[in-house]
Protein backbone atom coordinates (compact mmCIF):
# COMPACT_ATOMS: atom_id res chain seq x y z
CA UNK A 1 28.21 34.94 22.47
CA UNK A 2 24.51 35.74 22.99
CA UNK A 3 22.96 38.92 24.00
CA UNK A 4 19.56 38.03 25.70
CA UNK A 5 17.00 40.74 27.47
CA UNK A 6 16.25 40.49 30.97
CA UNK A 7 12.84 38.86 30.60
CA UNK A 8 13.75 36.32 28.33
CA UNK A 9 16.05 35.00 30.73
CA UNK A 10 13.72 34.98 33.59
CA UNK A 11 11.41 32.84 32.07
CA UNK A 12 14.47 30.42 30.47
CA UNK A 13 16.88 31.01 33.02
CA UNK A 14 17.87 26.99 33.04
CA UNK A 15 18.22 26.93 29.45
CA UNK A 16 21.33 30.05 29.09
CA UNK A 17 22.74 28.67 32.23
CA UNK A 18 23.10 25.35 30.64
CA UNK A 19 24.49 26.55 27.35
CA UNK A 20 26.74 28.83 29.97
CA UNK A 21 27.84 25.33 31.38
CA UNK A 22 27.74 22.95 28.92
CA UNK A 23 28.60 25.11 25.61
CA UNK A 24 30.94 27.31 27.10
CA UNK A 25 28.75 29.83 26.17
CA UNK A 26 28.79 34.10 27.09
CA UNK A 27 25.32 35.05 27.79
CA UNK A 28 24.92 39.04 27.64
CA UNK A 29 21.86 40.17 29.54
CA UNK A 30 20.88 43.21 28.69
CA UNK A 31 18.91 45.28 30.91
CA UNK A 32 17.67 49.04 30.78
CA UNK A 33 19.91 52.33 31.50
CA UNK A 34 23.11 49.76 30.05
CA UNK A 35 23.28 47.96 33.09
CA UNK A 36 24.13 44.37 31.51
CA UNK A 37 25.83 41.56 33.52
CA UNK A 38 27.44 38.67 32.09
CA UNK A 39 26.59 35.08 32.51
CA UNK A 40 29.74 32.48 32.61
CA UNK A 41 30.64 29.25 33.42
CA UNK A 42 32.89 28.73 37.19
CA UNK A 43 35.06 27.49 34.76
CA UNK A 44 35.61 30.45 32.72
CA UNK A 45 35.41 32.81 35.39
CA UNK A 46 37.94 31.01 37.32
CA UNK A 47 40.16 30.89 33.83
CA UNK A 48 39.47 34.61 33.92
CA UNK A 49 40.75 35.62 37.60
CA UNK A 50 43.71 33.12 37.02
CA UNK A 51 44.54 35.39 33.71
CA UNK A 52 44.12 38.63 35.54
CA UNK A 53 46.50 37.27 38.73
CA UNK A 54 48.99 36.18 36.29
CA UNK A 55 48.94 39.71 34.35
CA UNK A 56 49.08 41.48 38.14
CA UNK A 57 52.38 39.02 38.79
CA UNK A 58 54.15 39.81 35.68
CA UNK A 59 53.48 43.56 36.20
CA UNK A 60 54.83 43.24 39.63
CA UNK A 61 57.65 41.99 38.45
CA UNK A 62 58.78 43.97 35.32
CA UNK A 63 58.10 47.19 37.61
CA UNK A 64 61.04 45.42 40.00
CA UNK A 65 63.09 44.94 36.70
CA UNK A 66 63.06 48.48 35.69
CA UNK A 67 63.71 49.59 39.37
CA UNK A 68 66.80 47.51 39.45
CA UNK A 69 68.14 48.89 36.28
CA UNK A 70 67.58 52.28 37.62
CA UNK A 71 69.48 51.40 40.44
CA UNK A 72 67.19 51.40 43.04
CA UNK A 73 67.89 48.21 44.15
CA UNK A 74 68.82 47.37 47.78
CA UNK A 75 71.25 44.19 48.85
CA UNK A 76 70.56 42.67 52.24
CA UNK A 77 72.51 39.76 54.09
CA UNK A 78 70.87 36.84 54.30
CA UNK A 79 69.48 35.62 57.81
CA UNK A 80 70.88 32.25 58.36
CA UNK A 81 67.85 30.25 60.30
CA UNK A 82 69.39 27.97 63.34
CA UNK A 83 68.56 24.34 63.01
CA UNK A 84 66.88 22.85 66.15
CA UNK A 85 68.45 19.49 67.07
């Protein structure tokens, strides 16, 4: 991980997006009043989002889990679709 000021990435901007890329590299930019951003490869961000789906899934479902167990379940007929011939 690398923690780089604002102007030093301005003037090598190619150079951390590269090592974003191509080392897998975090770049931290640091900027005044703590407002730092984060420069990532697509790859990692998309690894990221993936993550935070899967996490937002599982919680989904272990909240329909405990519901269940409470017995707050409800039990429906299933609708039986007519073929077309």
């Amino acid at each position: 991980m690398l923690a780089v000021n604002y102007s030093t990435i301005r003037n090598n901007l190619k150079d951390y997006c590269d090592a974003a890329t191509d080392e897998n590299e975090t770049v931290i930019v640091t900027r005044k009043e703590e407002k730092n951003v984060v420069i990532i490869s697509l790859d990692k961000y998309n690894q990221i989002m993936k993550s935070a789906r899967n996490a937002e899934y599982l919680a989904m479902i272990d909240r329909g889990m405990e519901q269940l167990a409470a017995g707050k379940g409800q039990q429906h007929e299933l609708i039986e679709v007519e073929e077309d011939e």
